[in-house]
PDB file of N, CA and C in Angstrom:
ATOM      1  N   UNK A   1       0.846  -1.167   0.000  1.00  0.00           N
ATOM      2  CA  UNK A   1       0.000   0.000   0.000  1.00  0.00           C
ATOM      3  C   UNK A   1       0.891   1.230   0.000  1.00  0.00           C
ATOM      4  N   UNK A   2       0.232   2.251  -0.884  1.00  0.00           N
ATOM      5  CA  UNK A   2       1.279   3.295  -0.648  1.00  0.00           C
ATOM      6  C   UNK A   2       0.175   4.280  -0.304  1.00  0.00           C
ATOM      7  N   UNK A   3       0.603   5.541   0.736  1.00  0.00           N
ATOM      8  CA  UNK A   3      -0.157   6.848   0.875  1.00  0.00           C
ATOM      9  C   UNK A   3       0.626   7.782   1.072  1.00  0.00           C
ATOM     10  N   UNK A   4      -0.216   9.025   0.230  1.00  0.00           N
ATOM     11  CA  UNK A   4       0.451  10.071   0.772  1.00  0.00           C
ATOM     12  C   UNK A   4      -0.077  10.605   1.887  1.00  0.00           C
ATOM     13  N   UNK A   5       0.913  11.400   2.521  1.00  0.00           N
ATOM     14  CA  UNK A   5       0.307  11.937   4.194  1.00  0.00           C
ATOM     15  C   UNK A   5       0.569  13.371   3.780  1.00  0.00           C
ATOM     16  N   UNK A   6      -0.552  13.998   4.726  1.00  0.00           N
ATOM     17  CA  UNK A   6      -0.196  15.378   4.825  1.00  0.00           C
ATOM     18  C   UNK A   6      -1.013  16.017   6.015  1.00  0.00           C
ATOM     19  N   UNK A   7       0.248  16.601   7.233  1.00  0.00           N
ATOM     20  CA  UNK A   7      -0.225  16.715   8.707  1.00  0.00           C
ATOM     21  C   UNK A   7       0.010  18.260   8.901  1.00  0.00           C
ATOM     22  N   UNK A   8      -1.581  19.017   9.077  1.00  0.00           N
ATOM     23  CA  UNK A   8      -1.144  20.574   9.045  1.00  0.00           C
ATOM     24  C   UNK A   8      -1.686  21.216  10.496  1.00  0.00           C
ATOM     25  N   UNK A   9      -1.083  21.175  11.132  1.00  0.00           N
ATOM     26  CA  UNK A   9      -1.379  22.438  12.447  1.00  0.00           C
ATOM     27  C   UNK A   9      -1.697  23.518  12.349  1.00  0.00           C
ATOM     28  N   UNK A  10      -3.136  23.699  12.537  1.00  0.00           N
ATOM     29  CA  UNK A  10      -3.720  25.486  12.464  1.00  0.00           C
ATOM     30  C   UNK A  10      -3.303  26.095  13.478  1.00  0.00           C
ATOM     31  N   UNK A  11      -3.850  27.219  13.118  1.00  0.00           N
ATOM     32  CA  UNK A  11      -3.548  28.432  14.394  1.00  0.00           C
ATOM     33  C   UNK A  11      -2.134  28.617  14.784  1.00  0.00           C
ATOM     34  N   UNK A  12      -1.143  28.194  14.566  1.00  0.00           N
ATOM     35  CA  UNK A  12       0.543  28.763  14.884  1.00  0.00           C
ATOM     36  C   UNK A  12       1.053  29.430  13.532  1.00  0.00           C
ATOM     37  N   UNK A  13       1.882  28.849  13.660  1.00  0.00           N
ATOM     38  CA  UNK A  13       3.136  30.077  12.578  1.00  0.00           C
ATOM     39  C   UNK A  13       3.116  29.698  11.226  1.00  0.00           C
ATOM     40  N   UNK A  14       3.180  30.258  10.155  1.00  0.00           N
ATOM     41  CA  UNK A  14       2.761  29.885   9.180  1.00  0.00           C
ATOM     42  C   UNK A  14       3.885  29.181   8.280  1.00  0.00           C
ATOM     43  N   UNK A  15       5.127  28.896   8.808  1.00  0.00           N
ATOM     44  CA  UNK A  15       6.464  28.226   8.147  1.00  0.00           C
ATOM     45  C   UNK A  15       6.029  27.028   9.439  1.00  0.00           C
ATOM     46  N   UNK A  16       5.809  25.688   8.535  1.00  0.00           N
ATOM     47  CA  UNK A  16       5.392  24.508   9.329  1.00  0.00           C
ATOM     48  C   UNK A  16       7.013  23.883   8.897  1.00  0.00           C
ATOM     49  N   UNK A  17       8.149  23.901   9.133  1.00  0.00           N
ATOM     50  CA  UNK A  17       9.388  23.305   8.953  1.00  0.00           C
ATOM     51  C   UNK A  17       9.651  22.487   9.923  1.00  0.00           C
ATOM     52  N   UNK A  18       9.588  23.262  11.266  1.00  0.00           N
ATOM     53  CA  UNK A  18       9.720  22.594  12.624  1.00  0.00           C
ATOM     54  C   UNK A  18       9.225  21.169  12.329  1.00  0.00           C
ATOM     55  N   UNK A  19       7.535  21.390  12.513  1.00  0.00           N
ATOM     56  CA  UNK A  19       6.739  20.563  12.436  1.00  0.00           C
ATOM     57  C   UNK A  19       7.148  19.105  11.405  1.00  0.00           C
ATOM     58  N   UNK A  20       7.053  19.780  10.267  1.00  0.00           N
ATOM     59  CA  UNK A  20       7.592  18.828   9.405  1.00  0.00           C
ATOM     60  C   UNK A  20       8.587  17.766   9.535  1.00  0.00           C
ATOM     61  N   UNK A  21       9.945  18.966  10.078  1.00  0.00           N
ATOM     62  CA  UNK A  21      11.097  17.389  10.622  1.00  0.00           C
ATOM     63  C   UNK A  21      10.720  16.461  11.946  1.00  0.00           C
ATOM     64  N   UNK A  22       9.717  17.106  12.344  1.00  0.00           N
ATOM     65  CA  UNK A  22       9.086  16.271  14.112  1.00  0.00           C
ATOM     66  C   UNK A  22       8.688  15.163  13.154  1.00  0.00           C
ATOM     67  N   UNK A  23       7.669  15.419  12.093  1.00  0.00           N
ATOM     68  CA  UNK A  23       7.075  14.263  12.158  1.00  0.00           C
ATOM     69  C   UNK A  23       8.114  13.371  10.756  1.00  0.00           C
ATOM     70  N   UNK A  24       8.745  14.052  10.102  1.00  0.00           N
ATOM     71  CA  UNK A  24       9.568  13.502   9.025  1.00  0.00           C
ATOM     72  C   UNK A  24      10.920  12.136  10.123  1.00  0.00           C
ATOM     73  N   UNK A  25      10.987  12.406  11.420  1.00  0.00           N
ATOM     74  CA  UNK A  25      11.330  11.439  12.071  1.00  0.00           C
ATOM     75  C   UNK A  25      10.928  10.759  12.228  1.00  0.00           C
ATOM     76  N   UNK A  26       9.382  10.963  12.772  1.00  0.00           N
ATOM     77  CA  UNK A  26       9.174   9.656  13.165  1.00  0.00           C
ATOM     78  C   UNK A  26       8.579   8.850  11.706  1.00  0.00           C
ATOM     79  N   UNK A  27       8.571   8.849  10.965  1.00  0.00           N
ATOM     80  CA  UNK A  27       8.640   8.388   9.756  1.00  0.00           C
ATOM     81  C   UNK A  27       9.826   7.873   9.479  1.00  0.00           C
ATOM     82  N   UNK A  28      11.217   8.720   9.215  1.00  0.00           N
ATOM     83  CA  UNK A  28      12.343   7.689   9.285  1.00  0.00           C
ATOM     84  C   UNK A  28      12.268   6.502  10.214  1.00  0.00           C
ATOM     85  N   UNK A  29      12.396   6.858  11.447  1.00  0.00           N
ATOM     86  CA  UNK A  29      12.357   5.994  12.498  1.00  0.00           C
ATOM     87  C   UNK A  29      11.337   4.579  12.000  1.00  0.00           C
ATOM     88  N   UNK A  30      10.306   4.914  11.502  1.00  0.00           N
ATOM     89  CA  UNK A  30       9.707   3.662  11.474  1.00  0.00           C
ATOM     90  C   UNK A  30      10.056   2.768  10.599  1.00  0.00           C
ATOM     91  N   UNK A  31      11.439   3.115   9.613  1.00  0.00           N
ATOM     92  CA  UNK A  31      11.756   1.878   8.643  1.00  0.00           C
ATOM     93  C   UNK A  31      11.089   1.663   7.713  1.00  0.00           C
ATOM     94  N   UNK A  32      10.257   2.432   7.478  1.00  0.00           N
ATOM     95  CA  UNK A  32       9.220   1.953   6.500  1.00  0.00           C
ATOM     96  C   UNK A  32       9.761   2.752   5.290  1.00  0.00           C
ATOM     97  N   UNK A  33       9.601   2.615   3.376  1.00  0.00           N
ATOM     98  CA  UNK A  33       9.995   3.437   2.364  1.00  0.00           C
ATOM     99  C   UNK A  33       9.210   4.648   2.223  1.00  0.00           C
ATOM    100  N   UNK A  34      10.061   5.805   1.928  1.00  0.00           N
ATOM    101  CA  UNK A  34       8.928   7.087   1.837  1.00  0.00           C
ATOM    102  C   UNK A  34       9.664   8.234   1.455  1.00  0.00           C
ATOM    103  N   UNK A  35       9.140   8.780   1.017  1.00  0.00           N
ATOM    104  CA  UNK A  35       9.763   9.871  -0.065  1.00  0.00           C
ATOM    105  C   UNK A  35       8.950  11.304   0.384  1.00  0.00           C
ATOM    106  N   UNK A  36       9.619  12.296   0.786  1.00  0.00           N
ATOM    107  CA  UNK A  36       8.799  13.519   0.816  1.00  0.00           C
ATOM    108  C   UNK A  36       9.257  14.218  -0.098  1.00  0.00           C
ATOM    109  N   UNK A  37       7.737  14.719  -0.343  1.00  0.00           N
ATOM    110  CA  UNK A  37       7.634  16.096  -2.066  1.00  0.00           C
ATOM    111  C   UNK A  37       7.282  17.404  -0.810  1.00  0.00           C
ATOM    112  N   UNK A  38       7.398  18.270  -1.892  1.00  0.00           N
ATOM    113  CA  UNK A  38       6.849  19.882  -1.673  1.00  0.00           C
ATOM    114  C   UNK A  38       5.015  19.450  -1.064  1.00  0.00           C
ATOM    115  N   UNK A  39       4.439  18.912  -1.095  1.00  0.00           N
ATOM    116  CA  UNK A  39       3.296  19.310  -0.671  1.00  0.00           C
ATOM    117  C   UNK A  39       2.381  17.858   0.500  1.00  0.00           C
ATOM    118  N   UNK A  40       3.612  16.688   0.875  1.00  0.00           N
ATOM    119  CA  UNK A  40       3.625  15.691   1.748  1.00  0.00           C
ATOM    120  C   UNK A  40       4.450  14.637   1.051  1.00  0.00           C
ATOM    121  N   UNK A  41       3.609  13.524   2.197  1.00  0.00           N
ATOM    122  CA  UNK A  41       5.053  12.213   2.257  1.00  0.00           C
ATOM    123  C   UNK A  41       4.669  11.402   1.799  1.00  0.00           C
ATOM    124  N   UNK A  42       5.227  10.467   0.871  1.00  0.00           N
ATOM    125  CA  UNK A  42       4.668   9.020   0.333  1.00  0.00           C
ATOM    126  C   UNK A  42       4.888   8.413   0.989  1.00  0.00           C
ATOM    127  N   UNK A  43       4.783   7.163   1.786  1.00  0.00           N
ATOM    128  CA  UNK A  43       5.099   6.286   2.395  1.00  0.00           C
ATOM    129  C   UNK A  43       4.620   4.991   2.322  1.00  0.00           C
ATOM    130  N   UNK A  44       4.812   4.008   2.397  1.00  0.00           N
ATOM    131  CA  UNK A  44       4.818   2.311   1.696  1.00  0.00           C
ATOM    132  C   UNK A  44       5.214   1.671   2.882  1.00  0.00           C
ATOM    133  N   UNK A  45       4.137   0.453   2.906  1.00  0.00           N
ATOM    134  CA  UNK A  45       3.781  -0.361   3.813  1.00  0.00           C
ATOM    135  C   UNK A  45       2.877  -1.348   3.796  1.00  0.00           C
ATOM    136  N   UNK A  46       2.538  -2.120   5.074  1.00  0.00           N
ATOM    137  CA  UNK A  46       0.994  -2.726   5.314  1.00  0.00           C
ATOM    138  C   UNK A  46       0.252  -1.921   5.505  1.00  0.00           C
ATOM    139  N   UNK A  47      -1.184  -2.071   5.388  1.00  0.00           N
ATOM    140  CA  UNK A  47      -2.311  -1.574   6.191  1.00  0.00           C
ATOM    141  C   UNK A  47      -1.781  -1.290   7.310  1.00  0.00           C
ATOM    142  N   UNK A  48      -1.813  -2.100   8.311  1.00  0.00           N
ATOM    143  CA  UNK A  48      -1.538  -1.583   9.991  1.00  0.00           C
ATOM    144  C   UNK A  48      -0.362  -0.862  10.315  1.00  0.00           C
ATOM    145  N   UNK A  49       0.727  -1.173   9.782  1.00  0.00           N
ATOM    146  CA  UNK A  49       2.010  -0.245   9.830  1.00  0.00           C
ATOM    147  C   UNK A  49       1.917   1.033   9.562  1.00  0.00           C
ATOM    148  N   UNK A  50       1.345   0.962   8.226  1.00  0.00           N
ATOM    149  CA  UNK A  50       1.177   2.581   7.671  1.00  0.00           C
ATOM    150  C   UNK A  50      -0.123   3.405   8.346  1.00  0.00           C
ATOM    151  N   UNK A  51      -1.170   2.776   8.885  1.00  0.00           N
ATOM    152  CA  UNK A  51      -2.143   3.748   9.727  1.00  0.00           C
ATOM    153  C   UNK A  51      -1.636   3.953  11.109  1.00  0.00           C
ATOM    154  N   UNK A  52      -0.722   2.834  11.742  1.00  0.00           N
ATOM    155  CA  UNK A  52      -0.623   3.142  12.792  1.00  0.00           C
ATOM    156  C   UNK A  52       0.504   4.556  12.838  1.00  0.00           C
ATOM    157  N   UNK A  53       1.310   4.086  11.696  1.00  0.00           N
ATOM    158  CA  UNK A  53       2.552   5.782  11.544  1.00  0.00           C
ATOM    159  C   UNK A  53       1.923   6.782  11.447  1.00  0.00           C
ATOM    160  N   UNK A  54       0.433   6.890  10.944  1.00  0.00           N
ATOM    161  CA  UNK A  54      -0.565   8.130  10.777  1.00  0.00           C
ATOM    162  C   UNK A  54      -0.425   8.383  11.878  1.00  0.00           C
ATOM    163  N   UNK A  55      -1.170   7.578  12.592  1.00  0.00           N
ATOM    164  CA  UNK A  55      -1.314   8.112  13.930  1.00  0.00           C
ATOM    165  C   UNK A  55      -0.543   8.687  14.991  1.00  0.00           C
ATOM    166  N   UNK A  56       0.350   8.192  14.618  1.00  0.00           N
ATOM    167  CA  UNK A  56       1.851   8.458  15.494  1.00  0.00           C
ATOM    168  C   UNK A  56       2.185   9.823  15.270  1.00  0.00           C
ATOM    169  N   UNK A  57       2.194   9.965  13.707  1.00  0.00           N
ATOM    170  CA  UNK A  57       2.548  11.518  13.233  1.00  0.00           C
ATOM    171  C   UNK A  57       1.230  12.607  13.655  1.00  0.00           C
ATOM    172  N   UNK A  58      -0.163  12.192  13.613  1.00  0.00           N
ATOM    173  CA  UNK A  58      -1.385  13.509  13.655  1.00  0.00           C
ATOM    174  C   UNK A  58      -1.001  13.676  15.379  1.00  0.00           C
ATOM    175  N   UNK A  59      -0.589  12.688  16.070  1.00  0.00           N
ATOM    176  CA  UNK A  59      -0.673  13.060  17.334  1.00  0.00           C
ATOM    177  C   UNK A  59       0.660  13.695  18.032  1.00  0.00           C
ATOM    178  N   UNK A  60       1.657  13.491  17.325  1.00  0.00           N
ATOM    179  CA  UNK A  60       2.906  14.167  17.276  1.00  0.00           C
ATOM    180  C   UNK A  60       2.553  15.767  17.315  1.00  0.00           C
ATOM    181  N   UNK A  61       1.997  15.777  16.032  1.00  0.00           N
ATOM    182  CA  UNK A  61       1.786  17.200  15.767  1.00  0.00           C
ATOM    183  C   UNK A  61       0.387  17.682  16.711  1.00  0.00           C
ATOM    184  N   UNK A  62      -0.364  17.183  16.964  1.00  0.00           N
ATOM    185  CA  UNK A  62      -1.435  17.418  17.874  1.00  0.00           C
ATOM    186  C   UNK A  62      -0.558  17.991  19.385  1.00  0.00           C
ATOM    187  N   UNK A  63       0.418  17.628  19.953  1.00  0.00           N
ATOM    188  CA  UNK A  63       0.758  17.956  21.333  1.00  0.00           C
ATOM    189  C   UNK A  63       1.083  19.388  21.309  1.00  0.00           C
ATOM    190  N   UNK A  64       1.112  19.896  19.865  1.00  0.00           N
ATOM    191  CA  UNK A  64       1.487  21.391  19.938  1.00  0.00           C
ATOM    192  C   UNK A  64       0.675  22.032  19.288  1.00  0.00           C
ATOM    193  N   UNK A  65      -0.197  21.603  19.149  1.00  0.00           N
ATOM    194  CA  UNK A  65      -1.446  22.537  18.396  1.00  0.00           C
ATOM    195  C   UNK A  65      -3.130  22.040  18.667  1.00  0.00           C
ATOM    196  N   UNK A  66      -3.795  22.915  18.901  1.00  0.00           N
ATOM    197  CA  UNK A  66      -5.218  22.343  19.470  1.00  0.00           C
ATOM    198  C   UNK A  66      -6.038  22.040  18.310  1.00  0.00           C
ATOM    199  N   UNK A  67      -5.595  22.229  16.934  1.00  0.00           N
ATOM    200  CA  UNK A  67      -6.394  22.008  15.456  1.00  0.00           C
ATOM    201  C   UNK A  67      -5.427  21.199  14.284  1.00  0.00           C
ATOM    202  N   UNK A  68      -5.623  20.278  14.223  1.00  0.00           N
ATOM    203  CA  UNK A  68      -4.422  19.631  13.353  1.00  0.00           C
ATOM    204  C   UNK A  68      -5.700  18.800  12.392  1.00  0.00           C
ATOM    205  N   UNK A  69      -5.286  19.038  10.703  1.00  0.00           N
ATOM    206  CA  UNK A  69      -5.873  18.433   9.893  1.00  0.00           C
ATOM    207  C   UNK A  69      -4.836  17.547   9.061  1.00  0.00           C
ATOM    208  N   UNK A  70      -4.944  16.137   9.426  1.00  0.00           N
ATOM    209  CA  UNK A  70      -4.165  15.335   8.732  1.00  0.00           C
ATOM    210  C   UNK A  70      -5.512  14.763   7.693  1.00  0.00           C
ATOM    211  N   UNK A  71      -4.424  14.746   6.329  1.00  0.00           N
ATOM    212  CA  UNK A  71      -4.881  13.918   4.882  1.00  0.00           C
ATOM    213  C   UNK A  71      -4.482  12.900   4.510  1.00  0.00           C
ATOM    214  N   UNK A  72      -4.644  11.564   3.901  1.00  0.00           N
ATOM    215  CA  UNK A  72      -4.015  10.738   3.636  1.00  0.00           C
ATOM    216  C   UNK A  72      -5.103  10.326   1.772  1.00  0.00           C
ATOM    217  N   UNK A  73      -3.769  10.081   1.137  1.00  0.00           N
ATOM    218  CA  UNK A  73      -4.354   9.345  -0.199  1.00  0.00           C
ATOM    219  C   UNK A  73      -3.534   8.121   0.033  1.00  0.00           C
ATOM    220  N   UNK A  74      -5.073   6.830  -0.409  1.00  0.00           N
ATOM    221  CA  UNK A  74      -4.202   5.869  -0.272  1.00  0.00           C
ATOM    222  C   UNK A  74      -4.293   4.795  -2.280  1.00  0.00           C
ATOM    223  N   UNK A  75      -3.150   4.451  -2.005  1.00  0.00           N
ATOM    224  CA  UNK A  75      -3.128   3.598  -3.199  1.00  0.00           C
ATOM    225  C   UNK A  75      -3.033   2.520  -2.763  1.00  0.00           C
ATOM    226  N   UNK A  76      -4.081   1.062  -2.733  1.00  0.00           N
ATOM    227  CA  UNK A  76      -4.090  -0.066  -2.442  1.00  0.00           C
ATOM    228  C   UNK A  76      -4.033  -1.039  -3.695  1.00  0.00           C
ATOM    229  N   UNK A  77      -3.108  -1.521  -4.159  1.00  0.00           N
ATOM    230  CA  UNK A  77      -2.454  -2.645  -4.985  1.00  0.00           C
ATOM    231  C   UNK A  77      -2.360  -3.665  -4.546  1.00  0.00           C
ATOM    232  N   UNK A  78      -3.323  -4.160  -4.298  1.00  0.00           N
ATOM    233  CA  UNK A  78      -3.090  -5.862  -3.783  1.00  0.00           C
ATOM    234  C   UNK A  78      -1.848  -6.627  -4.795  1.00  0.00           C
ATOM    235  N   UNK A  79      -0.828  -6.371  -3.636  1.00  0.00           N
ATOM    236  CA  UNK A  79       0.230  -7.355  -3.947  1.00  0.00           C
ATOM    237  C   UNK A  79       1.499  -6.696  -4.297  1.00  0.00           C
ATOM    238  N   UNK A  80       1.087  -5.392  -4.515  1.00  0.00           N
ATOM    239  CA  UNK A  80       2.264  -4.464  -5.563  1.00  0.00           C
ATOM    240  C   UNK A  80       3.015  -4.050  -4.334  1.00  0.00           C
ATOM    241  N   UNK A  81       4.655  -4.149  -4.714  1.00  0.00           N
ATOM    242  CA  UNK A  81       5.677  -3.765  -3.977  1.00  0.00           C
ATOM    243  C   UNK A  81       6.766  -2.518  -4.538  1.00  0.00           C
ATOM    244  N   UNK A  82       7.068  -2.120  -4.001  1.00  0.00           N
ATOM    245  CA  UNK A  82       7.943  -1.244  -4.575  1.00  0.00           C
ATOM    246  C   UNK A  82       7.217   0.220  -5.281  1.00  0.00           C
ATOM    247  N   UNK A  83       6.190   0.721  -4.709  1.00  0.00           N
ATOM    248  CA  UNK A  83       5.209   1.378  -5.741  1.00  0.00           C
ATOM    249  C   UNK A  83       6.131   2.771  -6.041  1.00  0.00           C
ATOM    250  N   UNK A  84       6.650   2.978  -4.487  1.00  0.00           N
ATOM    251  CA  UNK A  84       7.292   4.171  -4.906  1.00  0.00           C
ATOM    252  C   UNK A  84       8.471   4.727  -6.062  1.00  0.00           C
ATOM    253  N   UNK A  85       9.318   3.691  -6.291  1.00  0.00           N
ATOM    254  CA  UNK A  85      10.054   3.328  -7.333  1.00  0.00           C
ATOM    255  C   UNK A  85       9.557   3.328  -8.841  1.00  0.00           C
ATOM    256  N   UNK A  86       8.299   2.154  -8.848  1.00  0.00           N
ATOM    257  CA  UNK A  86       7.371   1.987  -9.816  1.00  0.00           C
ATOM    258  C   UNK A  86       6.561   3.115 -10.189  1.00  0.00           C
ATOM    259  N   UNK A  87       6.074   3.643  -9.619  1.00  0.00           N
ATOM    260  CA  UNK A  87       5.035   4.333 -10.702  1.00  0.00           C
ATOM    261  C   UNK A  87       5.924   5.315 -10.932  1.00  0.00           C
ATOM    262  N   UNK A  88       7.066   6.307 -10.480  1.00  0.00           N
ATOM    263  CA  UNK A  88       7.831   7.024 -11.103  1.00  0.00           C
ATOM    264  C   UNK A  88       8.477   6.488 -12.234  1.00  0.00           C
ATOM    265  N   UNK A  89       8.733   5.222 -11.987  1.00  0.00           N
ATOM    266  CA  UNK A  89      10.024   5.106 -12.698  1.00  0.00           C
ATOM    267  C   UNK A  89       8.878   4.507 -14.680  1.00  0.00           C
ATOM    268  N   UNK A  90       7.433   3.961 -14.357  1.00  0.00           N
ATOM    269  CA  UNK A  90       6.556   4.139 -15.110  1.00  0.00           C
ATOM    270  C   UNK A  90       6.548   5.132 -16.154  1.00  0.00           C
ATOM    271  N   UNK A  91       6.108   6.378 -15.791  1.00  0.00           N
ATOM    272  CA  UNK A  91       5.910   7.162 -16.291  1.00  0.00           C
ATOM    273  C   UNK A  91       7.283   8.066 -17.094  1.00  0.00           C
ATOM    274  N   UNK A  92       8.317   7.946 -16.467  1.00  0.00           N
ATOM    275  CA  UNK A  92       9.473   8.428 -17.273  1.00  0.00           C
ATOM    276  C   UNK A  92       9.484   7.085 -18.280  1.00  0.00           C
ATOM    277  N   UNK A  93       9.328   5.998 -18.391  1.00  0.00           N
ATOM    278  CA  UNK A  93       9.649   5.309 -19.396  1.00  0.00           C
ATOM    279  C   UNK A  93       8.672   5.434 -20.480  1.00  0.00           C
ATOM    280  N   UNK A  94       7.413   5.997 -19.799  1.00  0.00           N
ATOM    281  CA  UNK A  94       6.695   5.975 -21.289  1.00  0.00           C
ATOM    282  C   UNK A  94       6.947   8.071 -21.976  1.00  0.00           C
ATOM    283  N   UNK A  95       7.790   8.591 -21.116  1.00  0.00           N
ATOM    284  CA  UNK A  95       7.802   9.987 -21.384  1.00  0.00           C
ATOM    285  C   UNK A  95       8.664  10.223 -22.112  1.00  0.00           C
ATOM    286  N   UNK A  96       9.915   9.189 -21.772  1.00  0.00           N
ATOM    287  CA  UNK A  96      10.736   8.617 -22.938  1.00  0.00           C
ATOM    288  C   UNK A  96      12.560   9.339 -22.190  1.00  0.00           C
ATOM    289  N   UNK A  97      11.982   9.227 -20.985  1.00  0.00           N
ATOM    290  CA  UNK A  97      12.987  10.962 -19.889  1.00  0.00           C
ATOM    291  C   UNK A  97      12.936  10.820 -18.598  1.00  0.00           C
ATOM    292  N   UNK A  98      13.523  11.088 -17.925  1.00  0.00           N
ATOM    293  CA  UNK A  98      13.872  11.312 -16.366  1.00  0.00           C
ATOM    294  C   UNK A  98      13.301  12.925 -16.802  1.00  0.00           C
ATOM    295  N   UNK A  99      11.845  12.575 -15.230  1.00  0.00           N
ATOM    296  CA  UNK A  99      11.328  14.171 -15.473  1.00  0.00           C
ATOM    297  C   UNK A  99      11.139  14.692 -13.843  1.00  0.00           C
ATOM    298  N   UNK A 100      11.081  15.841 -13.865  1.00  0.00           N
ATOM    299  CA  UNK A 100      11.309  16.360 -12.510  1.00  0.00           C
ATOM    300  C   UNK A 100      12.201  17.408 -12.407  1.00  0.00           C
ATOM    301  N   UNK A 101      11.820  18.673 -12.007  1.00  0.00           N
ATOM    302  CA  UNK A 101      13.123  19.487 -12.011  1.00  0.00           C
ATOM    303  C   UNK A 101      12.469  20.690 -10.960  1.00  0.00           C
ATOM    304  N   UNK A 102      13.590  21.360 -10.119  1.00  0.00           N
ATOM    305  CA  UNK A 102      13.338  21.990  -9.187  1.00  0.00           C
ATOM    306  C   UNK A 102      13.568  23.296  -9.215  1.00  0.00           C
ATOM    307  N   UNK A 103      14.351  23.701 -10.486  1.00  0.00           N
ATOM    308  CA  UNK A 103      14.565  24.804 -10.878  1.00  0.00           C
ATOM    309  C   UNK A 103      13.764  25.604 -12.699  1.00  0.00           C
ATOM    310  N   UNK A 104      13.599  26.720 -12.462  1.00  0.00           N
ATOM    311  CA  UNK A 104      12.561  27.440 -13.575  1.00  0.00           C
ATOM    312  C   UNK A 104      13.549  27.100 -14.181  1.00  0.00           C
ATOM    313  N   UNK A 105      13.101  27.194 -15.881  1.00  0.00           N
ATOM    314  CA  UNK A 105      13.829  27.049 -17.072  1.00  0.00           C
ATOM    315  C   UNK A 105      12.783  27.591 -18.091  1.00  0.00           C
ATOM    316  N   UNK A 106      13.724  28.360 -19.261  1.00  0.00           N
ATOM    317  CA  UNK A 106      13.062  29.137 -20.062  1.00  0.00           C
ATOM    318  C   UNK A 106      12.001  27.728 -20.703  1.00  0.00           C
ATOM    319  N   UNK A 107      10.960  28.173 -21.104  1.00  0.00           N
ATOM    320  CA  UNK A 107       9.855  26.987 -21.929  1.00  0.00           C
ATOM    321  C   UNK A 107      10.638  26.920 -23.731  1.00  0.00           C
ATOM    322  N   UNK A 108      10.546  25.412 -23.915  1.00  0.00           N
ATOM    323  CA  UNK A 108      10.730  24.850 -24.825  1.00  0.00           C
ATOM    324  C   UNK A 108      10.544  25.663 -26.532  1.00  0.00           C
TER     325      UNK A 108
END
């Protein structure tokens, strides 16, 4: 199973960085594969592994904030391993390119 997470604390400061590496630990920590983008975390697992890390992380961030809205998208592939690898590595093969870039560039 793969999901993306995304854990936002209202009402404090509006640069959530802090926050982010609190819970971007305990995500390392759990061993599990996961990749963070600009807008949350992929992460790959079981069912129970990966909800219970939800939880671990909304309540992480909950001890410092009285309004916390965590999101999760989940992709369930019965059987599929490696998704995070896979579906990137998918789509550059049919794009014909390694795509992704973090810096502006004049348009084509």
């Amino acid at each position: 199973m793969l999901i993306q997470l995304t854990v936002v604390p209202l009402g404090g400061d509006i640069h959530l960085s802090d926050e982010i590496a609190e819970v971007l630990k305990i995500v390392d920590d759990s061993g599990l594969p996961y990749q963070l983008t600009p807008s949350g975390t992929c992460i790959e697992g079981e069912w129970k592994e990966v909800m219970d890390l939800v939880r671990l992380c909304h309540e992480r961030v909950r001890r410092n904030s009285q309004h916390v809205i965590t999101t999760i998208r989940i992709e369930d592939d019965q059987g599929a391993t490696d998704k995070l690898r896979r579906n990137i590595k998918s789509v550059e093969e049919k794009a014909g390119r390694k795509l992704g870039r973090a810096e502006r560039r004049a348009p084509a």
